[in-house]
Protein backbone atom coordinates (compact mmCIF):
# COMPACT_ATOMS: atom_id res chain seq x y z
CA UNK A 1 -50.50 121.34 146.15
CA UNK A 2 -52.47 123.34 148.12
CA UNK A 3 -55.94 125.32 146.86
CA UNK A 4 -56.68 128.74 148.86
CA UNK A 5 -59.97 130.18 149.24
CA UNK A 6 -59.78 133.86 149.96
CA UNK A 7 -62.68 135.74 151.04
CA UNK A 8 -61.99 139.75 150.53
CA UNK A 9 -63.87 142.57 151.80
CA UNK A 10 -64.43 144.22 148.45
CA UNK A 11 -63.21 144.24 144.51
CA UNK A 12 -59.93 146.25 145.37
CA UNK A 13 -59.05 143.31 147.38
CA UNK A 14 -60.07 140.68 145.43
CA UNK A 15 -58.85 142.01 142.75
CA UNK A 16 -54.85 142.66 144.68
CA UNK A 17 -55.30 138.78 145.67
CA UNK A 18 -56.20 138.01 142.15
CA UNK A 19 -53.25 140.27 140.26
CA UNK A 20 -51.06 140.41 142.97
CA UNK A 21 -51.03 137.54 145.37
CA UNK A 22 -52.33 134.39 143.20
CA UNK A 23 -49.31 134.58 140.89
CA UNK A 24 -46.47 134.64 143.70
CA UNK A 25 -48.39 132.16 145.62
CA UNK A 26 -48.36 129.86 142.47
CA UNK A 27 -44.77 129.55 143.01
CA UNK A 28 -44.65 128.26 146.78
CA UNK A 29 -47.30 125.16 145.16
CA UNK A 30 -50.41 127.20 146.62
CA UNK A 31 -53.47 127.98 144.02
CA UNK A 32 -55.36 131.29 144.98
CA UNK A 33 -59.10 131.72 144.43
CA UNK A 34 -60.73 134.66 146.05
CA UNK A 35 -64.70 136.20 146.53
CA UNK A 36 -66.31 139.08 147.68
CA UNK A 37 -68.25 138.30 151.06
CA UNK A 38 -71.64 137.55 150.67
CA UNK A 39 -73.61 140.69 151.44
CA UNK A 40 -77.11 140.07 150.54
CA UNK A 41 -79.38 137.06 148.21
CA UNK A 42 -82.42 136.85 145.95
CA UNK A 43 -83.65 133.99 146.38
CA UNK A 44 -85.98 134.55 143.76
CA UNK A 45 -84.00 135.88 141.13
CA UNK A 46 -81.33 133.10 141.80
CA UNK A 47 -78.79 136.10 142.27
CA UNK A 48 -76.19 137.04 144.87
CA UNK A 49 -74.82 140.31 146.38
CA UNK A 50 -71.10 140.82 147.49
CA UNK A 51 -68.70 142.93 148.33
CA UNK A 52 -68.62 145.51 151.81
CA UNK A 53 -68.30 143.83 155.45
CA UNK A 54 -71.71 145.35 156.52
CA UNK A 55 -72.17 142.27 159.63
CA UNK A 56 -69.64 139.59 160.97
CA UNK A 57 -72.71 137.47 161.25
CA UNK A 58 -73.02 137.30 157.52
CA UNK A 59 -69.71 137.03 156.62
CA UNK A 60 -69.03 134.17 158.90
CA UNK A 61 -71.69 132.41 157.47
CA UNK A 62 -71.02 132.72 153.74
CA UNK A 63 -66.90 131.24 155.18
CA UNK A 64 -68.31 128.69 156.50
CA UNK A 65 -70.96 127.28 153.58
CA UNK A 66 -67.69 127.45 151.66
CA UNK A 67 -65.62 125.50 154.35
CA UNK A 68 -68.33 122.98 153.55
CA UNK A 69 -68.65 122.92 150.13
CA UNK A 70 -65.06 122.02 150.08
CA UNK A 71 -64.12 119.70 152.54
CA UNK A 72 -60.65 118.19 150.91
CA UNK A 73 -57.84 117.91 153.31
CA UNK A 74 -55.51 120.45 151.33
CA UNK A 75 -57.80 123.17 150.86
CA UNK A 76 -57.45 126.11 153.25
CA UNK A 77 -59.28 129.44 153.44
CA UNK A 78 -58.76 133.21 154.75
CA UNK A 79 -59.72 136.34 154.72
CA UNK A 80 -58.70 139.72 153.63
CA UNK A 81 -60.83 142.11 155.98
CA UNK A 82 -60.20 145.96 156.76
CA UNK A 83 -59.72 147.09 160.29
CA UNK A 84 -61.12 150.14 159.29
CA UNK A 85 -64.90 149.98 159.87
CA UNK A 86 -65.08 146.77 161.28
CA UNK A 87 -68.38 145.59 162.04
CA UNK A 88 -69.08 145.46 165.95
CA UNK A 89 -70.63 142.17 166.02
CA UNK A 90 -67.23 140.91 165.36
CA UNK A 91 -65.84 138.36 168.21
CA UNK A 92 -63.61 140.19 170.44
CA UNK A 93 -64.75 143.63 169.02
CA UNK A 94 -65.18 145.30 172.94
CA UNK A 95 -61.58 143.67 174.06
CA UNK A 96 -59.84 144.22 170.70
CA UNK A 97 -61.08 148.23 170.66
CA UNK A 98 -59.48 149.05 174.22
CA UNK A 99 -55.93 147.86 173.02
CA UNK A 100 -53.57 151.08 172.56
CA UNK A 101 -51.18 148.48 170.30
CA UNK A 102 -52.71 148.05 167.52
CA UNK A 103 -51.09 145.19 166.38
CA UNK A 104 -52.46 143.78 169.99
CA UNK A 105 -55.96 144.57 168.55
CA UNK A 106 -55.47 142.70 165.25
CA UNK A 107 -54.37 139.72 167.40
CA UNK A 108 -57.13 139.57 169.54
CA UNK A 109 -59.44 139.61 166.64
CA UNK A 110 -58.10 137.19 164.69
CA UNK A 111 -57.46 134.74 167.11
CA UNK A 112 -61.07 135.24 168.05
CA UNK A 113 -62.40 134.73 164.88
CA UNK A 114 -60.26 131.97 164.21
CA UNK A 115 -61.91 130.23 167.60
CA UNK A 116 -65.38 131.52 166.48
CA UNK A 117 -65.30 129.56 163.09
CA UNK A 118 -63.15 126.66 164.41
CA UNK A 119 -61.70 125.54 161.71
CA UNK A 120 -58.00 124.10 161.35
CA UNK A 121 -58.22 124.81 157.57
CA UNK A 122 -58.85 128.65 158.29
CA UNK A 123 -56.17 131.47 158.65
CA UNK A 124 -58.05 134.84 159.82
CA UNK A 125 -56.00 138.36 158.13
CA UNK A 126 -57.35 141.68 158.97
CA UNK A 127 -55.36 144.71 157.01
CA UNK A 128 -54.36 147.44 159.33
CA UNK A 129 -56.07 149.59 158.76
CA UNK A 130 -57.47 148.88 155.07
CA UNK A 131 -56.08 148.61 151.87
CA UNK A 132 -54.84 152.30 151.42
CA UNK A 133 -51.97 150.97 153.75
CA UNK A 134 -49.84 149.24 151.32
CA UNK A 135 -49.78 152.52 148.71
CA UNK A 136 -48.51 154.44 151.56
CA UNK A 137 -45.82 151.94 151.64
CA UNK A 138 -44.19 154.01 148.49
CA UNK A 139 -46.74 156.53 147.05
CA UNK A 140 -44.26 157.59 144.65
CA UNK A 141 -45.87 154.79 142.73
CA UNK A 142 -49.15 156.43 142.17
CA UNK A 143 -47.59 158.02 139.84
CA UNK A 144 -47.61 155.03 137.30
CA UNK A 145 -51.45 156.08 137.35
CA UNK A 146 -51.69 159.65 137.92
CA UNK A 147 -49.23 162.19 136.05
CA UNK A 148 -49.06 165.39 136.46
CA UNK A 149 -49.90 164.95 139.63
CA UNK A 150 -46.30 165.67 141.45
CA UNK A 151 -47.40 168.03 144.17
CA UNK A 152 -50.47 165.44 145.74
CA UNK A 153 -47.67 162.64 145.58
CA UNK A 154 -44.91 164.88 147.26
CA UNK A 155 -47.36 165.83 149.99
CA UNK A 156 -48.08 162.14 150.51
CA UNK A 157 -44.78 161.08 150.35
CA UNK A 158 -43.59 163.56 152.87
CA UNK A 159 -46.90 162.95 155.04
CA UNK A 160 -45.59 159.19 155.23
CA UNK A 161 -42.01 159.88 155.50
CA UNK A 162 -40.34 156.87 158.06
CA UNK A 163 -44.01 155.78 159.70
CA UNK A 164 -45.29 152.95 159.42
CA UNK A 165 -48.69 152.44 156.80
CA UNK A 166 -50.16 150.18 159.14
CA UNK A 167 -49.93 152.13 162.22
CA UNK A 168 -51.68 155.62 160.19
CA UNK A 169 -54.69 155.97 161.90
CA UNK A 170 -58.35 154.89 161.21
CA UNK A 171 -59.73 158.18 161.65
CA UNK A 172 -62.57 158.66 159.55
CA UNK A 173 -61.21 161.61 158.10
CA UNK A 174 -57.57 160.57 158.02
CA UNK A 175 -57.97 156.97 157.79
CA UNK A 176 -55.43 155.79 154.57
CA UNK A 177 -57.90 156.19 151.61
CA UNK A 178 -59.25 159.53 152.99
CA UNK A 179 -55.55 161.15 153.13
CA UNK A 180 -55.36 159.85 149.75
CA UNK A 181 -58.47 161.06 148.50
CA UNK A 182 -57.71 164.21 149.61
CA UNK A 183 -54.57 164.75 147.73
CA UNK A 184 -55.91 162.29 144.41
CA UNK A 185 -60.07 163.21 144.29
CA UNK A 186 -60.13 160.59 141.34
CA UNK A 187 -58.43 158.40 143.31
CA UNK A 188 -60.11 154.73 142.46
CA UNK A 189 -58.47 151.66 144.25
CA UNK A 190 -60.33 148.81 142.82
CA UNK A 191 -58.39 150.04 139.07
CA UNK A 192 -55.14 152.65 140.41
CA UNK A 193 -54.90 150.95 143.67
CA UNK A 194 -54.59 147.18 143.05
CA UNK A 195 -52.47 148.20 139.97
CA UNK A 196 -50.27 150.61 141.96
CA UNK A 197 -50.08 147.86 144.87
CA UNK A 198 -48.82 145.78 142.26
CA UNK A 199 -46.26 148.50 141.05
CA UNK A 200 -44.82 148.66 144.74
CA UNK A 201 -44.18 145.13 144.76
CA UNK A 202 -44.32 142.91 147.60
CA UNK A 203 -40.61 142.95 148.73
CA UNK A 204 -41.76 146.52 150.03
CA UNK A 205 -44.81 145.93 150.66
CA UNK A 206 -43.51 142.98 153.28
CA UNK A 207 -40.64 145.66 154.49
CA UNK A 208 -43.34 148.72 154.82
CA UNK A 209 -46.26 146.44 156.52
CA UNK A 210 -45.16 143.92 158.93
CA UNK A 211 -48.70 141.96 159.52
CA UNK A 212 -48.88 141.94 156.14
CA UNK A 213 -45.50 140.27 156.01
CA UNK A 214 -46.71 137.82 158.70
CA UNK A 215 -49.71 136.89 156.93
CA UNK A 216 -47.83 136.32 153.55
CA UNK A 217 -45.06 134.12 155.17
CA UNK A 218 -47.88 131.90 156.67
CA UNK A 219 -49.60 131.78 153.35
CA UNK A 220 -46.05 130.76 151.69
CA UNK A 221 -45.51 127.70 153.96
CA UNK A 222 -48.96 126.27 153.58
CA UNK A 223 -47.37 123.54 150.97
CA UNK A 224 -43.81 123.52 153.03
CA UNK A 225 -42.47 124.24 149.35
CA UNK A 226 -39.37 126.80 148.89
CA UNK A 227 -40.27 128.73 144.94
């Protein structure tokens, strides 16, 4: 049995890890947890902050006071980070940034954060681009959330058409959540996003987003146990 300690960018993807992932993962002998990144602390209110990857710095230090508070040999931690806004204090930002491929660029970066923490027990995943990605694997399913809405989900759906979620751009004004936003104002992905991610289901979601896929295969095989 394996545990999993997940440390997610915000609620929407602690809360898709939590709905979504934990579950499935349950069945390959692996036992989710997940937590916002530490953000900010009062040390004199005794209270914590989290949630938004505002520095690298920070977040790599609230991973690694959890690597140490648990040390067993078959616990195992990662990440679920947006490229989108990515802070750029994070290791192999310059390098990473001048790749064309972005699937290059999410390489670099997570094999530099993986040497940067250096940790065996640590799998780096940044989402390419952010979260937004796996609704525009099928936005038909936003409509399990939003009805009446047929005309904003058509335009998506024929914005999307064959191309890959991953690959549309990070574009502050066309960025995933922003062409969603655009169609959907009331658009909320912490409660319509996680539950449409969930409506999608991951056999597309693995089709639709390939590091995704990757990322999800190597979280399956942590306890070398078929479901």
């Amino acid at each position: 049995m394996i545990r999993l300690h997940i440390t997610a960018e915000g609620h929407a993807e602690q809360a898709f890890v939590k709905n979504v992932l934990t579950p499935h993962l349950a069945r390959y002998d692996v036992l989710v947890d997940a937590r916002r990144v530490l953000t900010s602390k009062d040390n004199r209110a005794a209270k914590e902050y989290r949630g938004g990857l505002l520095s690298y710095q920070k977040a790599k230090k609230d991973i690694q006071n959890w690597l140490k508070e648990d040390k067993h040999a078959e616990c195992r931690f990662s990440t679920m980070f947006d490229l989108y806004a990515l802070p750029n204090d994070f290791p192999g930002y310059t390098q990473a940034k001048k790749q064309t491929d972005k699937y290059e660029c999410i390489r670099i970066l997570e094999e530099s954060m993986a040497s940067d923490l250096a940790s065996r027990r640590f799998i780096p995943y940044i989402q390419l681009h952010e979260f937004e990605a796996l609704i525009l694997a099928d936005p038909q399913q936003l409509d399990w959330e939003y009805l009446e809405h047929d005309r904003p989900i058509n335009n998506l759906i024929a914005m999307v058409v064959n191309q890959n979620p991953e690959l549309i751009n990070d574009d502050p004004m066309t960025a995933p959540s922003k062409r969603i936003l655009n169609e959907i104002p009331e658009y909320d992905k912490v409660t319509a996003g996680v539950a449409v991610a969930g409506k999608i289901g991951l056999q597309t979601l693995r089709e639709k987003c390939r590091h995704f896929n990757e990322w999800l295969t190597t979280l399956e095989q942590l306890s070398n146990v078929s479901p």
